[in-house]
N, C-alpha and C. Protein backbone atom coordinates (compact mmCIF):
# COMPACT_ATOMS: atom_id res chain seq x y z
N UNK A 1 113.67 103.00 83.18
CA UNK A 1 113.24 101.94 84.07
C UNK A 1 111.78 101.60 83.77
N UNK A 2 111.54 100.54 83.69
CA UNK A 2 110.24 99.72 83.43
C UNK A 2 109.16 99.39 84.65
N UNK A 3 108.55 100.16 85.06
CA UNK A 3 107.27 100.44 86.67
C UNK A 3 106.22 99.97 85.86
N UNK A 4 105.39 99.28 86.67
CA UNK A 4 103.94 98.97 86.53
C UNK A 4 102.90 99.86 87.35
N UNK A 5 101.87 100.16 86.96
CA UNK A 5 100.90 100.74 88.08
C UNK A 5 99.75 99.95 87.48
N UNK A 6 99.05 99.40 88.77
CA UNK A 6 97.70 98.29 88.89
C UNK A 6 96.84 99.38 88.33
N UNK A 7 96.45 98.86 87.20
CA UNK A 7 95.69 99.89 86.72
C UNK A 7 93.90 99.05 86.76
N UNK A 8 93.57 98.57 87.71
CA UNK A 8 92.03 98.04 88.04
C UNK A 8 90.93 99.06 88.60
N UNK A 9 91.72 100.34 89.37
CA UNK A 9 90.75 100.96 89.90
C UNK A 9 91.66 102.28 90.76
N UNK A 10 90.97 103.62 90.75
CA UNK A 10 91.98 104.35 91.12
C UNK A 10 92.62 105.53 90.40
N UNK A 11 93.30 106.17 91.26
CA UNK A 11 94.26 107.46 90.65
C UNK A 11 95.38 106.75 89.78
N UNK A 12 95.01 105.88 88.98
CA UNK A 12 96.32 105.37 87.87
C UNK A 12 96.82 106.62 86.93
N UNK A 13 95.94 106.98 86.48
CA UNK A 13 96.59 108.12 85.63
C UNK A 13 97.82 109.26 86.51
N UNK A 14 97.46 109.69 87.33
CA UNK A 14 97.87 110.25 87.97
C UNK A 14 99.82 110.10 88.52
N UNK A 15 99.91 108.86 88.76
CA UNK A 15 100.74 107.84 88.67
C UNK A 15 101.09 107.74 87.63
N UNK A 16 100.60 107.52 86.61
CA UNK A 16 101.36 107.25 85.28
C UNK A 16 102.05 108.53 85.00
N UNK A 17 101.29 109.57 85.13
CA UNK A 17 101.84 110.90 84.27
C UNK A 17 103.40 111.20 85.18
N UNK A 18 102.85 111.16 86.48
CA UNK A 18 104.51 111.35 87.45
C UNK A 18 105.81 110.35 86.97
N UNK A 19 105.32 109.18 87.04
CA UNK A 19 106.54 108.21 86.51
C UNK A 19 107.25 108.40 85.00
N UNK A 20 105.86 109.28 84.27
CA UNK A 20 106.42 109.46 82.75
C UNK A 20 107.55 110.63 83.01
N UNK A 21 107.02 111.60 83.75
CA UNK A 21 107.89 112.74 84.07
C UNK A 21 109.15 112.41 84.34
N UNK A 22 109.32 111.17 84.96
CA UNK A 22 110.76 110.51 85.52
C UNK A 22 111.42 109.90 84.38
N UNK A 23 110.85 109.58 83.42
CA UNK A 23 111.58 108.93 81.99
C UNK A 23 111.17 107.60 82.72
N UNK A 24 110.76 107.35 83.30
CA UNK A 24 109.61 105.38 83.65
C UNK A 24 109.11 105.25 81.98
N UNK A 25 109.27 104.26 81.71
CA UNK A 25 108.55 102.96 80.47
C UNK A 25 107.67 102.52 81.69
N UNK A 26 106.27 103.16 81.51
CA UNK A 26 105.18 102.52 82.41
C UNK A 26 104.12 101.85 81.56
N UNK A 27 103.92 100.42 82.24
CA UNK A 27 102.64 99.57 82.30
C UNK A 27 101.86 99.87 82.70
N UNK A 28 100.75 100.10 82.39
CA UNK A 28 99.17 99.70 83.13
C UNK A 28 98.91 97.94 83.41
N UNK A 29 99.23 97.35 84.89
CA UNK A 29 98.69 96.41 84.74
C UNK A 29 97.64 96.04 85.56
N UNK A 30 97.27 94.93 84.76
CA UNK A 30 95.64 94.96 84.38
C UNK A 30 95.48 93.05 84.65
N UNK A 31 96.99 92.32 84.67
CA UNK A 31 96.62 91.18 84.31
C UNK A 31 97.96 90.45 84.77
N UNK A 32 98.57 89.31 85.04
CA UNK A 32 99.87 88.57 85.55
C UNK A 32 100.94 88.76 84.86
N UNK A 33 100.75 88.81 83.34
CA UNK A 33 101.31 88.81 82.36
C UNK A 33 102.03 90.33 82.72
N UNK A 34 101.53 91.20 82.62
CA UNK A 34 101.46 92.72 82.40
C UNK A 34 102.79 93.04 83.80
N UNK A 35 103.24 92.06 84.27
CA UNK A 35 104.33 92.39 85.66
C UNK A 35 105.73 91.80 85.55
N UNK A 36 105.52 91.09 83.78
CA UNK A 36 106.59 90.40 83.43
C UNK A 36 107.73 91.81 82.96
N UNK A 37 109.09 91.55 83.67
CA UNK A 37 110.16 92.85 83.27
C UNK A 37 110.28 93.91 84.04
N UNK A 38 109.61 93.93 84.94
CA UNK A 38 108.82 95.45 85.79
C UNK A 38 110.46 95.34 86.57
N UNK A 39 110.80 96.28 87.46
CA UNK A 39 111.83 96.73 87.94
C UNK A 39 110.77 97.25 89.43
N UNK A 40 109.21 97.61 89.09
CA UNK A 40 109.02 97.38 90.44
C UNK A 40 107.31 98.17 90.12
N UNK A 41 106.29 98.23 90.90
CA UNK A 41 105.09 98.47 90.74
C UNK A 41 104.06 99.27 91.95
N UNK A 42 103.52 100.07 90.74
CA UNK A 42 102.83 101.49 92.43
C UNK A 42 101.32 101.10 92.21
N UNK A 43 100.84 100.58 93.54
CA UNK A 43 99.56 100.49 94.04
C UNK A 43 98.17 101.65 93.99
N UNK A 44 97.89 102.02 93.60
CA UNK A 44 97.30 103.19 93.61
C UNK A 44 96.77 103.65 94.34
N UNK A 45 96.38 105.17 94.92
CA UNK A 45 94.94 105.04 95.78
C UNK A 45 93.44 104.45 95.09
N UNK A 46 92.69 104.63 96.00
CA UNK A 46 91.43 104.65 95.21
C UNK A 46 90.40 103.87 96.25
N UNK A 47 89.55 102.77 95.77
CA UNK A 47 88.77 102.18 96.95
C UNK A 47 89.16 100.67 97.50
N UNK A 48 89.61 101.11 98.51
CA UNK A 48 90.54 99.68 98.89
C UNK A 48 89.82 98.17 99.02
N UNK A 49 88.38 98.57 99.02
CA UNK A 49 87.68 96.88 99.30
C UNK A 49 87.22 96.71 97.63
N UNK A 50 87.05 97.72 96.61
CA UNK A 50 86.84 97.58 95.50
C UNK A 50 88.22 96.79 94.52
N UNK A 51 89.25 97.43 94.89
CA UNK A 51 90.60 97.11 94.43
C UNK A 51 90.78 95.56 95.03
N UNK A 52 90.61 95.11 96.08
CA UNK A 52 90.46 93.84 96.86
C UNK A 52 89.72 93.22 95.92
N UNK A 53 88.37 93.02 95.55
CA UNK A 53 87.63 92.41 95.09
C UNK A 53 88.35 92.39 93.00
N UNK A 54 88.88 93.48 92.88
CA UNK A 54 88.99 93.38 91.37
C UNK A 54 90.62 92.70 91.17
N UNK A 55 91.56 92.96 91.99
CA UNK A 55 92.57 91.86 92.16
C UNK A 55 92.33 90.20 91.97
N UNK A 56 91.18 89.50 92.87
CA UNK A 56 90.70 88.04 92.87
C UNK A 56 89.52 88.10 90.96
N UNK A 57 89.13 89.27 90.88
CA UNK A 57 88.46 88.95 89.67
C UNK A 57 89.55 88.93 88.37
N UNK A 58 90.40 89.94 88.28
CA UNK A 58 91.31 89.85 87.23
C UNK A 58 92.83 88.74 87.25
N UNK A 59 92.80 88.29 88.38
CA UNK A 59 93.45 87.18 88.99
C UNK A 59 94.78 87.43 89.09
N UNK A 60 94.83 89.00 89.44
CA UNK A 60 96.50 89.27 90.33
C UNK A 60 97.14 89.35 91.70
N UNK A 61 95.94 88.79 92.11
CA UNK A 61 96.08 88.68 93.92
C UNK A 61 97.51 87.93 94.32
N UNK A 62 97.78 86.84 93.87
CA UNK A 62 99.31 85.67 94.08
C UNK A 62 99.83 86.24 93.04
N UNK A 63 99.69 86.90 91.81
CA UNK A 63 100.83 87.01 91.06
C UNK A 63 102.18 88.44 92.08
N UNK A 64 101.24 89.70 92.16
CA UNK A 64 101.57 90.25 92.60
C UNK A 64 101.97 90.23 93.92
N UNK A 65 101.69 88.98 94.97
CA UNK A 65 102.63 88.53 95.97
C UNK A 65 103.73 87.57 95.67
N UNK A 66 104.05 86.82 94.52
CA UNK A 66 105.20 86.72 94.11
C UNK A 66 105.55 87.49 93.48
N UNK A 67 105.61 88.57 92.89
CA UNK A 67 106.27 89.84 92.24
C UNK A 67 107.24 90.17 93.91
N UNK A 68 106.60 90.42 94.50
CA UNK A 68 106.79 91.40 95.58
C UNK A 68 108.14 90.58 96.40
N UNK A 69 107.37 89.12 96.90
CA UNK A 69 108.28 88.05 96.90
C UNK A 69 109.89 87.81 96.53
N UNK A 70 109.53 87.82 95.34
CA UNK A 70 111.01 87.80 94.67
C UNK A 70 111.94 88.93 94.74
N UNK A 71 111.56 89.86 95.74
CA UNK A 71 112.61 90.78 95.91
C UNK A 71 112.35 92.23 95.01
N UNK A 72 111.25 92.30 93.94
CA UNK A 72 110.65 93.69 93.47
C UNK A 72 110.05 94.73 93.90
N UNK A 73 110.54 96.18 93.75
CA UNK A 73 110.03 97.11 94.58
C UNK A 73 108.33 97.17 94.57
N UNK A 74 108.01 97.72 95.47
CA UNK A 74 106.28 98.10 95.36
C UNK A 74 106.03 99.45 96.23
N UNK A 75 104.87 100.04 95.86
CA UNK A 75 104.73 101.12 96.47
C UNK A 75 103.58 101.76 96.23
N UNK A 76 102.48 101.40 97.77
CA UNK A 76 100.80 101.65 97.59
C UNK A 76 101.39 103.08 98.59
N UNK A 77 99.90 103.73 97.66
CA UNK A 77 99.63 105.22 97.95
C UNK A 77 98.19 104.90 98.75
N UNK A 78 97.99 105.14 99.98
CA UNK A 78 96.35 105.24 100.38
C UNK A 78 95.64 104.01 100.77
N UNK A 79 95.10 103.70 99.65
CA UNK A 79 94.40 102.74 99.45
C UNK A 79 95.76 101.29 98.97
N UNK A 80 96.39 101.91 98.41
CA UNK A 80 97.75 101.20 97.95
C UNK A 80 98.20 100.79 99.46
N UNK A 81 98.59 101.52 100.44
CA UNK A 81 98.68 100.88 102.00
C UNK A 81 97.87 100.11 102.46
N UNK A 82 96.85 100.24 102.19
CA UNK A 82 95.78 99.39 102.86
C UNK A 82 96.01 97.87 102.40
N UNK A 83 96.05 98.03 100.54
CA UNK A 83 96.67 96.61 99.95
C UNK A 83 97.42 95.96 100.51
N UNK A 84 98.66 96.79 101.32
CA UNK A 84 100.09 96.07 101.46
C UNK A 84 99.85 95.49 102.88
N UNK A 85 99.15 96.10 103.96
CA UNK A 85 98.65 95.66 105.31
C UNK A 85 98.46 94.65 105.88
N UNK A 86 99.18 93.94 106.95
CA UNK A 86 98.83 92.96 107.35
C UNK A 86 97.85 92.70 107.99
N UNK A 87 97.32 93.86 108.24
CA UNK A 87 96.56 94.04 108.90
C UNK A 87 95.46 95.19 108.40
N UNK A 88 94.31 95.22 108.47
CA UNK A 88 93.09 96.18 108.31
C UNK A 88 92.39 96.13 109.45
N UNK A 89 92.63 97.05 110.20
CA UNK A 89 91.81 97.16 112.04
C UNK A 89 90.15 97.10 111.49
N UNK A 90 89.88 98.09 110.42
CA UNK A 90 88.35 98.05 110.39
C UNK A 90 87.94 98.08 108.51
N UNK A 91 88.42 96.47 108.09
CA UNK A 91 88.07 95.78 107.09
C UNK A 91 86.74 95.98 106.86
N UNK A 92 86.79 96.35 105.29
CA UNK A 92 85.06 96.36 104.99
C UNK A 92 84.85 94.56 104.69
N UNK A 93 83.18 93.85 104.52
CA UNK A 93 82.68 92.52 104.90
C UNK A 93 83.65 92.30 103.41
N UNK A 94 84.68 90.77 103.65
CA UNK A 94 84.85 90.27 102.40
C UNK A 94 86.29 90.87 101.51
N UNK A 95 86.99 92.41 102.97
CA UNK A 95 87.99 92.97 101.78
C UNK A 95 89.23 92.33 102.63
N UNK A 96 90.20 91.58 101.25
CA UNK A 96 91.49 90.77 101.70
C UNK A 96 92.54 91.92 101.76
N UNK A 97 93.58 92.25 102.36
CA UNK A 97 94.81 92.85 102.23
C UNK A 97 95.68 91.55 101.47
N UNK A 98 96.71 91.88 100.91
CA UNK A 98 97.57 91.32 100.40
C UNK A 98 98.50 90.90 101.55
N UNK A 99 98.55 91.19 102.97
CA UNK A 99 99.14 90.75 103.96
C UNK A 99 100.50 90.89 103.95
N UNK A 100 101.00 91.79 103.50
CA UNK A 100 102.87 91.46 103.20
C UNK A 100 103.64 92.47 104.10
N UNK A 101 103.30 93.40 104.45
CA UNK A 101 103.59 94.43 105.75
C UNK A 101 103.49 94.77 106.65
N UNK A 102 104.39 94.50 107.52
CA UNK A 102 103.91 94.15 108.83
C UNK A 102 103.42 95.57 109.44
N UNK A 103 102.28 95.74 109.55
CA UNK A 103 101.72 96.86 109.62
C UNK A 103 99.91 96.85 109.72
N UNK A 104 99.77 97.45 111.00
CA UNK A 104 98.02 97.26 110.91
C UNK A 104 97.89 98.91 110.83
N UNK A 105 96.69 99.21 109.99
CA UNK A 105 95.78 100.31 109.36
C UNK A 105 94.55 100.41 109.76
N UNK A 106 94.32 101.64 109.84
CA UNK A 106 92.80 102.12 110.22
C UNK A 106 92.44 102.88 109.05
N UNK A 107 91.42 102.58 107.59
CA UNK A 107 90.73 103.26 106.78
C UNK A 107 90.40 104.39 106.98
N UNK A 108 90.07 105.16 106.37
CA UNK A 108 89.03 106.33 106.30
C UNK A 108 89.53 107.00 107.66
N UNK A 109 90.58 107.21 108.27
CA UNK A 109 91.17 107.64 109.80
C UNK A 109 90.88 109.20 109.87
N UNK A 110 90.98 109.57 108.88
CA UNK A 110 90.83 111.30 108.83
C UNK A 110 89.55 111.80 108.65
N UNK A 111 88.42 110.68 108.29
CA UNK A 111 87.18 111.04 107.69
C UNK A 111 86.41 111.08 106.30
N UNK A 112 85.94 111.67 105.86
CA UNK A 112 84.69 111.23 104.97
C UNK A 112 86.04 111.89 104.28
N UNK A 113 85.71 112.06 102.12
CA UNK A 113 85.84 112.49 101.40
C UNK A 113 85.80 114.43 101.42
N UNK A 114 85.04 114.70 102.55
CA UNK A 114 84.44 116.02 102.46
C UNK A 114 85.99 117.05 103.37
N UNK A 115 86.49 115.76 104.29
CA UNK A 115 87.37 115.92 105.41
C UNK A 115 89.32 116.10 104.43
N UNK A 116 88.78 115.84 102.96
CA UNK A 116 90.26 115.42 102.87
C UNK A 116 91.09 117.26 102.68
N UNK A 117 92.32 116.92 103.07
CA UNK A 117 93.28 118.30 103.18
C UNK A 117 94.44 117.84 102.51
N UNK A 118 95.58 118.94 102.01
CA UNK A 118 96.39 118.98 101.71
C UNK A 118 97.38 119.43 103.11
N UNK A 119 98.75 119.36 103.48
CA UNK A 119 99.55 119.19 104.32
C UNK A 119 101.13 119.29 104.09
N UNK A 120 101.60 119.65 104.64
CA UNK A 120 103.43 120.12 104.58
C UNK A 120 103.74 119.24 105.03
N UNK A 121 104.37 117.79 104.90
CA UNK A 121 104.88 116.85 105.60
C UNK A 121 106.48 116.96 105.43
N UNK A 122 107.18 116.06 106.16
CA UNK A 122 108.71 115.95 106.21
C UNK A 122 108.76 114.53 105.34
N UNK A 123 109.21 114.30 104.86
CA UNK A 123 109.75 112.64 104.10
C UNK A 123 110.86 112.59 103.72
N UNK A 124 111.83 111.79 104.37
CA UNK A 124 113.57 111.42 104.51
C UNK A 124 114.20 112.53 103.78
N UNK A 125 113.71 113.53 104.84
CA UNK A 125 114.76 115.03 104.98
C UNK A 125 114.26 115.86 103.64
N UNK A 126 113.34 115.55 103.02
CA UNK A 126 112.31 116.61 101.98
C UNK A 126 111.24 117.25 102.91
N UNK A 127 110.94 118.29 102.20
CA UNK A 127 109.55 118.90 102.81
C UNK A 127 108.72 119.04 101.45
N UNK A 128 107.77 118.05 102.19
CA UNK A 128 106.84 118.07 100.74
C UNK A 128 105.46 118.54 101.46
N UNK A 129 104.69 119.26 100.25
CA UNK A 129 102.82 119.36 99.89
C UNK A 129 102.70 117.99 99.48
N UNK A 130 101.89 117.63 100.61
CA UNK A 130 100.98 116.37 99.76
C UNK A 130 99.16 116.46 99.74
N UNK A 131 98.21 114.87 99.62
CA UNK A 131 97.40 115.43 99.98
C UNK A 131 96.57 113.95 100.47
N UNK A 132 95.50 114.25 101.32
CA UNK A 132 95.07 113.08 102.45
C UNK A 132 93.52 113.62 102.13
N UNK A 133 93.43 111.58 101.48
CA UNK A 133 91.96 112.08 101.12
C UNK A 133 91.28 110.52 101.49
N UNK A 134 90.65 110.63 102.44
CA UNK A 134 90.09 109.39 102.71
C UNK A 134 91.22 108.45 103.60
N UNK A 135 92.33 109.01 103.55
CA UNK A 135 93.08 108.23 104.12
C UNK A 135 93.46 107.06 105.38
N UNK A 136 94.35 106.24 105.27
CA UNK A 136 94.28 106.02 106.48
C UNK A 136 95.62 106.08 107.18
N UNK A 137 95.44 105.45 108.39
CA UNK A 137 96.83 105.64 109.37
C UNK A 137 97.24 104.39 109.33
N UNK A 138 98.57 104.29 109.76
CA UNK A 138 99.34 103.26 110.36
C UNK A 138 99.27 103.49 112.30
N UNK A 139 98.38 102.66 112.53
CA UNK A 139 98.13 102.34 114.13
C UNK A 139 99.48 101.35 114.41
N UNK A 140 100.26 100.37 113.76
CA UNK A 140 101.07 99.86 114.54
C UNK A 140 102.44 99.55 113.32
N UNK A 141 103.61 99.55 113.73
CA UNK A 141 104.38 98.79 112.76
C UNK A 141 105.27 97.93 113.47
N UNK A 142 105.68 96.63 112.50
CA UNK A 142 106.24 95.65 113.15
C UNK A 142 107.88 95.92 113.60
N UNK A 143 108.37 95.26 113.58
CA UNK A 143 109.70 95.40 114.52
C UNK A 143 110.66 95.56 113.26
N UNK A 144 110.42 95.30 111.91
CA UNK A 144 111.46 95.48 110.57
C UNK A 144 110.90 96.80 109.45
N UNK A 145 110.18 97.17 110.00
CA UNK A 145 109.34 98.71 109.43
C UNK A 145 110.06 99.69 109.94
N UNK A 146 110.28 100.49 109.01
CA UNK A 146 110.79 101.70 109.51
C UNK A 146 110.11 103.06 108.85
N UNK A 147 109.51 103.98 110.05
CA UNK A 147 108.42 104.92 109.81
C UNK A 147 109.80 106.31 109.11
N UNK A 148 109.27 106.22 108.22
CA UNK A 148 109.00 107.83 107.34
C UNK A 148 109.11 109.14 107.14
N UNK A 149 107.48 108.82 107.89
CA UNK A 149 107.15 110.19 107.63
C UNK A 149 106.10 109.82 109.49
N UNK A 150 105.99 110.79 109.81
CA UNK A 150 105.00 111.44 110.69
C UNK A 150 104.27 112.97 111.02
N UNK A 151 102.92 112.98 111.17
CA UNK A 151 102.16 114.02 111.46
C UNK A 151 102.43 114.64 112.54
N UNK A 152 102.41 116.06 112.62
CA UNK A 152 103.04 116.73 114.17
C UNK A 152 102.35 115.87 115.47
N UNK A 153 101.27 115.68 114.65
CA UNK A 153 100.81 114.86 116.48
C UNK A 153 101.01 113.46 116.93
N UNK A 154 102.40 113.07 115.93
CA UNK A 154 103.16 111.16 115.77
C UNK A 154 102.47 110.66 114.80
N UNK A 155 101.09 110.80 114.15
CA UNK A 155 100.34 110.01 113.50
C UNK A 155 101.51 109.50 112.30
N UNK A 156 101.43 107.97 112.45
CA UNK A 156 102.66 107.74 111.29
C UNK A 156 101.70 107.81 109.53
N UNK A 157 102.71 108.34 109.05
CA UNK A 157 101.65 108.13 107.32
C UNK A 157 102.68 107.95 106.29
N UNK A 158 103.71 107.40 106.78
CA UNK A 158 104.91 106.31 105.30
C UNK A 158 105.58 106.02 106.11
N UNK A 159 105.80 104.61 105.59
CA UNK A 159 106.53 103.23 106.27
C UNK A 159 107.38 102.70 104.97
N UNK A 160 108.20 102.19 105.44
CA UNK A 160 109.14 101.06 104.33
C UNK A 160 109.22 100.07 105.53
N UNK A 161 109.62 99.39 104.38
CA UNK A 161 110.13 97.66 105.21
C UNK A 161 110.66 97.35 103.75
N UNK A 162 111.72 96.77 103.90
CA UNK A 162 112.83 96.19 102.43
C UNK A 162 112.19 96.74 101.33
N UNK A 163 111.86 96.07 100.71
CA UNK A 163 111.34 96.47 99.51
C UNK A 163 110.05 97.11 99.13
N UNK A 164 109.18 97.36 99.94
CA UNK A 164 108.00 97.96 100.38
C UNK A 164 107.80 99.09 100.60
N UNK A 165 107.01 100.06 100.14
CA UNK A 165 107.25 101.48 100.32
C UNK A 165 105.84 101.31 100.18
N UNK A 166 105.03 102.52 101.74
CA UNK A 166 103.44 102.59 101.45
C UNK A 166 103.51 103.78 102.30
N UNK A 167 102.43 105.11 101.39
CA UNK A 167 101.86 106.32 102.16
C UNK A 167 100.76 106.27 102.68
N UNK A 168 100.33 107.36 103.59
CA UNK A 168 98.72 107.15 104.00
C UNK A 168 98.44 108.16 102.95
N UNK A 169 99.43 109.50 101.85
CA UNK A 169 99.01 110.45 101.39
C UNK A 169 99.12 110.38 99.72
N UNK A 170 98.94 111.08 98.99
CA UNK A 170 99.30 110.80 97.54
C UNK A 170 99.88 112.28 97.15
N UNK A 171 101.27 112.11 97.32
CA UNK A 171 102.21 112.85 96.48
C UNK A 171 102.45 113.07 95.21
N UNK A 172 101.50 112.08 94.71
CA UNK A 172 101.07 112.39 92.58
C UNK A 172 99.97 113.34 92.52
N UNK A 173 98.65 113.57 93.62
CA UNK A 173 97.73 114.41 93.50
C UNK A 173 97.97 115.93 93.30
N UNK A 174 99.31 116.01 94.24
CA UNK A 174 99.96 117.49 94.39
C UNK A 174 101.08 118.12 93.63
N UNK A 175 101.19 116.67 92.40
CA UNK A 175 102.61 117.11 91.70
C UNK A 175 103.37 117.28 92.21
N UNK A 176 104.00 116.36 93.52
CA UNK A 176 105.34 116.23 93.87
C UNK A 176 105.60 114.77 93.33
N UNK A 177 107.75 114.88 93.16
CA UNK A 177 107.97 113.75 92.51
C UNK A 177 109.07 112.89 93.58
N UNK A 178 109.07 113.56 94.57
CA UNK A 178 110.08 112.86 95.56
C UNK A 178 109.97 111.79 96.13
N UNK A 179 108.69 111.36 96.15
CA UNK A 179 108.56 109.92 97.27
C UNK A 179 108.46 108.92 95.63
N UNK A 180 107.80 109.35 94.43
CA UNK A 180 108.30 108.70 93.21
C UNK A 180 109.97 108.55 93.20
N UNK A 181 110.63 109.02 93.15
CA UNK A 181 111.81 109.10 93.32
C UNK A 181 112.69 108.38 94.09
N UNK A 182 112.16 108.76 95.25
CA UNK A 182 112.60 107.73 96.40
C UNK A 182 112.45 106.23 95.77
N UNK A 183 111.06 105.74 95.19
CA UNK A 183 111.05 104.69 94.97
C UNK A 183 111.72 104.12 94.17
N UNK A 184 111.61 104.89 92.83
CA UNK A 184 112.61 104.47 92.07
C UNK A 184 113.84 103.91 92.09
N UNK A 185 114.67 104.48 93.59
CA UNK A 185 115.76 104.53 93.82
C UNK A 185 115.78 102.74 94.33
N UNK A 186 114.65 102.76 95.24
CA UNK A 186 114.67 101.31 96.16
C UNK A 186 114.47 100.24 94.87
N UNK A 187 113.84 100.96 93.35
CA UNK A 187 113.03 100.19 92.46
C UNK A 187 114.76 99.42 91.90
N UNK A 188 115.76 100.64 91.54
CA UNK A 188 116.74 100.12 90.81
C UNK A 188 118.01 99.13 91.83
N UNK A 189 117.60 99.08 92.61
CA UNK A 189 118.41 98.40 93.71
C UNK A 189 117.60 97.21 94.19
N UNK A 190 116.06 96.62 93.89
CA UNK A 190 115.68 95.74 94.64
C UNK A 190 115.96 94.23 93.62
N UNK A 191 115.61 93.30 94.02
CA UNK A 191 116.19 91.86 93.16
C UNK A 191 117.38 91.82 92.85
C-alpha cells in the first residue's frame, strides 16, 4: 500500500520507519504532486503553528483538504490532531487548522516538553505503551466522532470520524504498530 507522511516538519522519520515495517511504499510529501496514488496519509507530530505556516508556504494546505475530501484515509499524531481540528481552543497568533474534524483541542494540555510521559492506554480492545509529549486533548467531539481511546480520568486522546483518524499520543515514538495498523485498515477501505 502506497501512504504519504507530510514530511515539512516533525517526527516523519519515525513514521516512515513504522509504515516501512508494515510493507507501506511510503512518500515523503513535501508538495501536491507528492499525494498523487496515496491510498491515504499520516500527519505527523511536531510543532503545530510551524507545520500551519509551512503547509501555506509549500502550498499543501487545499491540496491535502481535497485529498481528504475525496474520501482518502488520514491520520495526525499530536500535532497531526491539532492539523485535523476544527477547532484550536488556544491557537497560537496566525496558526490555521485544516478544519475537517469536528473536534475542538487544547495544545500543550499536559504541559511543557519537560512534562511529557509514556502511558498504558486501551485503543479498540489493544493495550498499548504509547507516549504524550506536548500533547493535546480533545475538549469536545461532534455528534459523527467517535472517541477511541480515553485516559482513566475520561480525558479523550483518539477520535475517528469516517475517514479521519487523530491521536493526542504517538504510538511510532514507542514502537508500537497497532494504531498504524488500524489505519491502514481504514487506509485500504477508504475511496
Amino acid at each position: 500500500m502506497r501512504i504519504g507522511v507530510l514530511a515539512l516538519q516533525g517526527d516523519v522519520r519515525e513514521h516512515v520507519d513504522t509504515l516501512k515495517r508494515l510493507s507501506c511504499e511510503v512518500v515523503e510529501v513535501r508538495k501536491a504532486s507528492d499525494l498523487e496514488n496515496l491510498k491515504g496519509l499520516v500527519l505527523p507530530g511536531g510543532e503545530s503553528t510551524t507545520i500551519s505556516k509551512l503547509m501555506d508556504i509549500f502550498s499543501v494546505r487545499e491540496p491535502i483538504k481535497k485529498f481528504v475530501a475525496a474520501g482518502n484515509a488520514v491520520f495526525g499524531t499530536c500535532a497531526g490532531m491539532i492539523t485535523l481540528a476544527s477547532e484550536v481552543i488556544d491557537s497560537a497568533s496566525g496558526q490555521q487548522s485544516l478544519g475537517l474534524m469536528d473536534i475542538s483541542v487544547r495544545r500543550n494540555a499536559f504541559g511543557s516538553q519537560l512534562d511529557s510521559f509514556e502511558e498504558v492506554i486501551s485503543f479498540d480492545g489493544a493495550s498499548l505503551n504509547v507516549a504524550f509529549i506536548r500533547a493535546p486533548i480533545v475538549e469536545r467531539v461532534g455528534e459523527s466522532v467517535q472517541v477511541l481511546s480515553e485516559l482513566s480520568d475520561g480525558t479523550v486522546v483518539a477520535v475517528r470520524q469516517g475517514n479521519m483518524l487523530a491521536t493526542s499520543f504517538h504510538p511510532e515514538i514507542t514502537g508500537e504498530s497497532f494504531v498504524h495498523e488500524y489505519f491502514l485498515k481504514m487506509a485500504s477501505s477508504a475511496a
